[in-house]
Protein backbone atom coordinates (compact mmCIF):
# COMPACT_ATOMS: atom_id res chain seq x y z
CA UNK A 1 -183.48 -81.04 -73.55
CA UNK A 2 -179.94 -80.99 -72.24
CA UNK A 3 -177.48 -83.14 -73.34
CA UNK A 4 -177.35 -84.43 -69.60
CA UNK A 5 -180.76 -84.89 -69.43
CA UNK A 6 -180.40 -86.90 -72.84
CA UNK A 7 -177.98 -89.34 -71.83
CA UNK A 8 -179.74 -90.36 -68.73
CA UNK A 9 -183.12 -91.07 -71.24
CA UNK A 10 -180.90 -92.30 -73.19
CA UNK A 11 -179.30 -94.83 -70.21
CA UNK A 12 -183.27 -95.70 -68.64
CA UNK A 13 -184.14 -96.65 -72.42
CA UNK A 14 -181.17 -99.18 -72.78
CA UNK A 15 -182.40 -100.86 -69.16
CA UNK A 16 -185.61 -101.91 -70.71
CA UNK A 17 -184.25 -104.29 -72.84
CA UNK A 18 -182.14 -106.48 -70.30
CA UNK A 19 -185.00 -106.45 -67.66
CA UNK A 20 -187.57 -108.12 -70.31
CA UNK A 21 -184.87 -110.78 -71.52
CA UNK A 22 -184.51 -111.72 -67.87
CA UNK A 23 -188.01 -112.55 -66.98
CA UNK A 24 -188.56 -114.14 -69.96
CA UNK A 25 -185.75 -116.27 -69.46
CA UNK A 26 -187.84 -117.04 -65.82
CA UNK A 27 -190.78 -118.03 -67.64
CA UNK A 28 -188.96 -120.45 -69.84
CA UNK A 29 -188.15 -122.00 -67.13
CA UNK A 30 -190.58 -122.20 -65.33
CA UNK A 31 -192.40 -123.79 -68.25
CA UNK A 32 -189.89 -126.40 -68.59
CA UNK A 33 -189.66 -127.46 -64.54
CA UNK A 34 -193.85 -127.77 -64.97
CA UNK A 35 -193.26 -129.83 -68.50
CA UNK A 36 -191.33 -131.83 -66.92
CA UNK A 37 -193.14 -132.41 -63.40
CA UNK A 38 -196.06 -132.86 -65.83
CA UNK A 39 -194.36 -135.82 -68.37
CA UNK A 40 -192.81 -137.36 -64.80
CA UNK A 41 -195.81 -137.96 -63.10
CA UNK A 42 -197.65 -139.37 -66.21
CA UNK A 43 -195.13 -141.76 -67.46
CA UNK A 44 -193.33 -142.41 -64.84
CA UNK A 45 -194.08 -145.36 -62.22
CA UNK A 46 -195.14 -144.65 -58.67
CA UNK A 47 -192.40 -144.03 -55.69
CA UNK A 48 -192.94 -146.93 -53.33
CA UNK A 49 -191.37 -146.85 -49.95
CA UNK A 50 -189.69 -149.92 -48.26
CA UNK A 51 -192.80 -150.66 -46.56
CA UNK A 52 -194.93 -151.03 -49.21
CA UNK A 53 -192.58 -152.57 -51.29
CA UNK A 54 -192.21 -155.88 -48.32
CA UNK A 55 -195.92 -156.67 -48.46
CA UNK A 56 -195.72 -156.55 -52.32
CA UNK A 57 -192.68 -158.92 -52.27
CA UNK A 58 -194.16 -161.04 -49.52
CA UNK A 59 -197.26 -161.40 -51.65
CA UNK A 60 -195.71 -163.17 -54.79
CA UNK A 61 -196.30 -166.41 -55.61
CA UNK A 62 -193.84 -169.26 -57.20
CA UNK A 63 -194.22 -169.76 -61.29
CA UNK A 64 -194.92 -173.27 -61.97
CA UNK A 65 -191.96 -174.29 -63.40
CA UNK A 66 -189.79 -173.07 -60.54
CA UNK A 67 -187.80 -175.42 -58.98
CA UNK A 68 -189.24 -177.18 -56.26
CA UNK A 69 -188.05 -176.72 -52.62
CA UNK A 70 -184.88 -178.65 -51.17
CA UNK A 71 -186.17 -179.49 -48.00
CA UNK A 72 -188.12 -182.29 -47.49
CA UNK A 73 -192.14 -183.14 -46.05
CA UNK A 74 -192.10 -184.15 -42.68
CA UNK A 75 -193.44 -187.24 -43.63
CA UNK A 76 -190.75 -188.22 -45.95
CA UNK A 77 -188.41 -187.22 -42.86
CA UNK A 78 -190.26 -189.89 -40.76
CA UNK A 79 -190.00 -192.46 -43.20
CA UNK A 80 -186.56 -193.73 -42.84
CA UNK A 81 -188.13 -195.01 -39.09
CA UNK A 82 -190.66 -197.16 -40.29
CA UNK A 83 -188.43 -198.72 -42.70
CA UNK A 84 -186.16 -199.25 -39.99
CA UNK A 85 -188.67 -201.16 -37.98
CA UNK A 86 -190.01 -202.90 -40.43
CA UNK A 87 -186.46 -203.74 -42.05
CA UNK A 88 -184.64 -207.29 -41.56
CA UNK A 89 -182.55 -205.84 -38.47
CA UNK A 90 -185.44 -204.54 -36.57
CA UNK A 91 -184.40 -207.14 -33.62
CA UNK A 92 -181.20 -204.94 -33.46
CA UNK A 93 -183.27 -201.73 -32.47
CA UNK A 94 -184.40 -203.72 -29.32
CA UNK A 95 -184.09 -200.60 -26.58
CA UNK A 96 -182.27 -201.88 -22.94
CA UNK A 97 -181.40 -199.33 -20.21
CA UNK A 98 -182.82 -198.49 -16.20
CA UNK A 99 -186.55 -198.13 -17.64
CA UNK A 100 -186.82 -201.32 -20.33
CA UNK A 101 -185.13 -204.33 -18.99
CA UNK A 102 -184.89 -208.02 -20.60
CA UNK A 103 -187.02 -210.38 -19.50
CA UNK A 104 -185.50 -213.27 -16.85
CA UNK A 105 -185.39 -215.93 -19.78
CA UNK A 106 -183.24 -213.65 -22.72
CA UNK A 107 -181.04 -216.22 -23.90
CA UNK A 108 -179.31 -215.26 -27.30
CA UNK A 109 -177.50 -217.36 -29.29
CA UNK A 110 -173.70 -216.43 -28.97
CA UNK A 111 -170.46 -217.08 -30.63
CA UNK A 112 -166.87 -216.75 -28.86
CA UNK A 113 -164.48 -214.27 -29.50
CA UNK A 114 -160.76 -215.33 -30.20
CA UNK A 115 -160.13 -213.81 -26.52
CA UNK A 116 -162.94 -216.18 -25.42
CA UNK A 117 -165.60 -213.98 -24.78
CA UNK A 118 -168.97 -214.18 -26.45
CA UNK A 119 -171.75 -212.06 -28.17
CA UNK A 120 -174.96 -212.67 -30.23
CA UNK A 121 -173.73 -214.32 -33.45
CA UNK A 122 -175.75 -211.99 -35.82
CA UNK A 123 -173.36 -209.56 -33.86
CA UNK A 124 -170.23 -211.75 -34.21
CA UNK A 125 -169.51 -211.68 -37.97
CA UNK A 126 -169.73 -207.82 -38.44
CA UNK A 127 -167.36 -207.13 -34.91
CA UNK A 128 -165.04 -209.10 -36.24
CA UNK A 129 -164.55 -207.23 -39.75
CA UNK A 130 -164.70 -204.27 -38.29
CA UNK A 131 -161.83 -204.88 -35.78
CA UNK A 132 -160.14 -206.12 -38.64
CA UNK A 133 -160.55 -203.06 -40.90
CA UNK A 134 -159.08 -201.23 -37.83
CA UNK A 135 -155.73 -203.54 -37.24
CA UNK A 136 -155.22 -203.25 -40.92
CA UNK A 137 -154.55 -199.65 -40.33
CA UNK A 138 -152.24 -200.59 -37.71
CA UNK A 139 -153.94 -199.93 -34.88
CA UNK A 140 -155.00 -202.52 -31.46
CA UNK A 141 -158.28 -202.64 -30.86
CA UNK A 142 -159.11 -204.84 -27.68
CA UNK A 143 -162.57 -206.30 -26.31
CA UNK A 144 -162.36 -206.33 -22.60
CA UNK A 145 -166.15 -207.20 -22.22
CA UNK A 146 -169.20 -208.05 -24.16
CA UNK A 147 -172.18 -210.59 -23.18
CA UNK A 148 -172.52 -210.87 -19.30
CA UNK A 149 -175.42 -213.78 -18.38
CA UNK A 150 -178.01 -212.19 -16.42
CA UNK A 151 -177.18 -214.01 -13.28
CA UNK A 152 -173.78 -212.88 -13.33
CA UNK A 153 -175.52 -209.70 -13.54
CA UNK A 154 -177.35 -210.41 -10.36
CA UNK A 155 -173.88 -211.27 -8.87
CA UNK A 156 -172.20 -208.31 -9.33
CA UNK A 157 -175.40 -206.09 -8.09
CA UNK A 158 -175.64 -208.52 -5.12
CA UNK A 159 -171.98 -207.95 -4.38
CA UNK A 160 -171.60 -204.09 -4.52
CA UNK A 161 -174.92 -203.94 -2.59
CA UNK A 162 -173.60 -206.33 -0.06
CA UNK A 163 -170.56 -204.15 0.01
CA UNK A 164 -172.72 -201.03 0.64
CA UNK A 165 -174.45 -202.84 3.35
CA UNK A 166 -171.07 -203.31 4.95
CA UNK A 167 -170.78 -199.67 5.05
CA UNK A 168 -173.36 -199.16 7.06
CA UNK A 169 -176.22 -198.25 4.55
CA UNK A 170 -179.94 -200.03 4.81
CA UNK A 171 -180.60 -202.71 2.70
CA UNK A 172 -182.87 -200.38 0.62
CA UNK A 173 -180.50 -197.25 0.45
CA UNK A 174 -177.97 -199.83 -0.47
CA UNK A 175 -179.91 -201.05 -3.45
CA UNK A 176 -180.47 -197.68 -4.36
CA UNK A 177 -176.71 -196.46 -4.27
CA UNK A 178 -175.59 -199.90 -6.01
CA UNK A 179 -177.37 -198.93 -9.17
CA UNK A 180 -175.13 -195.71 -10.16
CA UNK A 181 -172.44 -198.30 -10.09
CA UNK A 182 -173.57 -201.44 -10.96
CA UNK A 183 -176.55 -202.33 -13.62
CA UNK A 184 -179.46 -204.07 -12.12
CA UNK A 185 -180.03 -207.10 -13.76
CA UNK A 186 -181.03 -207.04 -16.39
CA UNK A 187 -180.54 -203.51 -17.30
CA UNK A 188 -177.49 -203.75 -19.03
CA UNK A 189 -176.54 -203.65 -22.41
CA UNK A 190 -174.08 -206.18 -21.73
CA UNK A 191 -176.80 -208.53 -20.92
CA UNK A 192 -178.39 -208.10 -24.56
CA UNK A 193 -175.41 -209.36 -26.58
CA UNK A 194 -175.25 -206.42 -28.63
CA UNK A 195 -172.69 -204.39 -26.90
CA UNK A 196 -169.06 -204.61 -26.14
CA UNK A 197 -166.21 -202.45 -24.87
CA UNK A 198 -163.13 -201.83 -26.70
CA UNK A 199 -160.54 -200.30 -25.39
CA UNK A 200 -156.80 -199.64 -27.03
CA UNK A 201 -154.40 -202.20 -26.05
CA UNK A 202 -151.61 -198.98 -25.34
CA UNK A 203 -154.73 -198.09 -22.46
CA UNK A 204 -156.94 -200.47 -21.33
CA UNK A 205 -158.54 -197.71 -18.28
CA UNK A 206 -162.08 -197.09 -18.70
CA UNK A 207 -162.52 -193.17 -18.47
CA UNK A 208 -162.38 -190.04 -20.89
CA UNK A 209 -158.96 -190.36 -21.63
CA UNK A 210 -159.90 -193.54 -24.03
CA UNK A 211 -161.60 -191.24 -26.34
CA UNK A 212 -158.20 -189.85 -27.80
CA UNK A 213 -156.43 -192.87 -28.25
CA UNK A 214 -156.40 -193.69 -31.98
CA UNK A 215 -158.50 -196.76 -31.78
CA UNK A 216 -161.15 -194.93 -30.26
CA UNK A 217 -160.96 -192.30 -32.89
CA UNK A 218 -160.89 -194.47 -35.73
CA UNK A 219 -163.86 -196.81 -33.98
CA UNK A 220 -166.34 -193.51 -33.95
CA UNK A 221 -165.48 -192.44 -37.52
CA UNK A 222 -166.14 -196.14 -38.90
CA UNK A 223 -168.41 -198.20 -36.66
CA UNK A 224 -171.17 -197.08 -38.41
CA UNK A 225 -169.69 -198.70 -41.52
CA UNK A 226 -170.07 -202.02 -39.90
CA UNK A 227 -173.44 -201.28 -38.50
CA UNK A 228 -172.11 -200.21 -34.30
CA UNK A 229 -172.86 -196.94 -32.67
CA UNK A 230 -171.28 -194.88 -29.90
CA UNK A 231 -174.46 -196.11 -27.59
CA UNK A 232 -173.34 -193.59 -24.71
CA UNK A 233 -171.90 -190.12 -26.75
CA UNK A 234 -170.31 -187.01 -24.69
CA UNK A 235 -173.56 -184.54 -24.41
CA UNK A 236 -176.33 -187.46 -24.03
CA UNK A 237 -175.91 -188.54 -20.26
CA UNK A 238 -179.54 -186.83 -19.50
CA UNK A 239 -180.95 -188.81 -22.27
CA UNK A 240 -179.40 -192.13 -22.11
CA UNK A 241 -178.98 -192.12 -18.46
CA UNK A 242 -175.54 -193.38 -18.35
CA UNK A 243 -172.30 -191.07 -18.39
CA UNK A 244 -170.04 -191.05 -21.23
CA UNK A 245 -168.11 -193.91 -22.59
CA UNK A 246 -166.22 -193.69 -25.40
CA UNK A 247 -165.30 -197.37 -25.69
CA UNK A 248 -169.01 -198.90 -25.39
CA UNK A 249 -170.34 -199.98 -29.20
CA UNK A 250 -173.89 -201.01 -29.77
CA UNK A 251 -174.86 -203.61 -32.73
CA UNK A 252 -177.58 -201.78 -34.47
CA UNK A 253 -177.33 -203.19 -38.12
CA UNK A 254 -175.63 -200.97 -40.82
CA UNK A 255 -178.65 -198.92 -42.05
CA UNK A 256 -179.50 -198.17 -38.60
CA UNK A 257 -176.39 -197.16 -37.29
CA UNK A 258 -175.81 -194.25 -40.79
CA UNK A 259 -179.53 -193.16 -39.94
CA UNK A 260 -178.64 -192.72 -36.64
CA UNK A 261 -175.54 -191.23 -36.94
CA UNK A 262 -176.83 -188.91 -40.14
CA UNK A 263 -179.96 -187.76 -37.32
CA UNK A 264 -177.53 -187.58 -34.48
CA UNK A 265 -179.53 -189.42 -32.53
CA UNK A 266 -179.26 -192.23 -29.50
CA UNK A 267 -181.44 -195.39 -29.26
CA UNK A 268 -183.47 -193.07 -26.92
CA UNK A 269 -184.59 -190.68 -29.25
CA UNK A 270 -185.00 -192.76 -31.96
CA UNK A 271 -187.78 -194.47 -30.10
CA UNK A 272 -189.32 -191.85 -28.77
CA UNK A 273 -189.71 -190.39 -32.25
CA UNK A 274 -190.87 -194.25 -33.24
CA UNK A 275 -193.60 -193.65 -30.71
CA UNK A 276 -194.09 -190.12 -31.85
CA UNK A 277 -194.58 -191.20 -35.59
């Protein structure tokens, strides 16, 4: 043998070497990706997707010493109207508009106003503190109306009817167009005892501008306080049938007034959930 011939066995014997050290270094690992797919897959929990993970979540159930929920049965929710109704004040709650009028012989019993006008006297006491509350702040609260008589009632209908008439309107379309400006008889609040206007004595108009005079502000922030609510609010005029007027207060009684304020609710809806109860 050459020496050429030598060094080229010599060359292929050295190659043998290398090539076995590689492929076992491709079985080790390939041992150690199976050892470890192996260990994984025992030990290991399952992969769960979203999906499977809602209906697991969905599925749980509350310990028994969790806290209970904040919100409350429906029937505790309802509660607060029978206690109304059955409360001292329930006479308070007594619903007048265009579908519930007072019968002909309503007669409350009244007291008179410094300015000489009247309303019930279970009305009068509470009125008077809370116009007081409000000039102690320094503001000028006026009442401009409060009990009307249901014959004068029946006067002022008669006369804008009458005045219709003279327009040249039927007797019946007259009647019928007299009512979106006058109450009929006893239809109004006014006739109850329970309601009066009060109006700022810096404006003394009867329209939307009323509601941003200060006594009006302070009247719808504190009347609940003395047991009055905002009978006709901005938002309600499908409900209560009567547009908004920020300067007519209703004599509910104190408890009545918070619930109804706290439920944002008019006498309207409180009785129709009464009914619904």
């Amino acid at each position: 043998m050459n020496r050429r011939g030598s060094y080229q066995f010599y060359r292929q014997r050295r190659r043998h070497p290398i090539i076995w050290v590689a492929a076992l270094l491709l079985a080790a690992t390939a041992c150690l990706f199976a050892a470890a797919y192996f260990l994984g897959a025992r030990f290991l929990p399952p992969a769960h997707s979203q999906a499977d993970a809602e209906p697991a979540f969905a599925e749980q159930t509350t310990p028994d010493d969790a806290p209970l929920p904040t919100h409350t049965p429906a029937a505790s929710q309802d509660a607060w109207i029978t206690e109304l109704l059955s409360g001292t004040e329930a006479w308070a709650l007594v619903l007048v508009n265009s579908d519930n009028a007072l019968p002909d012989g309503h007669d409350p019993s009244l007291e008179t106003l410094a300015n000489g006008l009247q309303v019930d006297v279970r009305a009068a006491g509470p009125l008077t503190a809370m116009l007081n509350a409000a000039r102690a702040e320094g503001l000028s609260p006026i009442v401009c109306s409060a009990y009307r008589p249901i014959s004068y009632q029946r006067t002022l209908f008669a006369a804008k009817a009458a005045e219709l008439q003279g327009m040249g309107l039927t007797p019946e379309r007259a009647d019928e167009e007299a009512r979106r400006h006058v109450a009929y008889p006893g239809t109004s609040e006014h006739n109850l005892g329970l309601a009066v206007d009060i109006v700022s004595s810096d404006y003394q108009l009867l329209d939307n501008a009323q509601a941003f005079t200060p006594e009006a502000i302070w009247l719808a922030k504190h009347a609940a306080e003395y047991g009055f609510i905002l009978r006709y609010p901005v938002g309600k005029e499908a409900v209560t049938g009567v547009i908004y007027e920020p300067w007519h207060f209703r004599y509910v009684g104190v408890e009545a007034a918070r619930a109804l304020e706290a439920n944002g609710l008019t006498l309207e809806e409180f009785w129709e959930a009464a009914l619904l109860h």
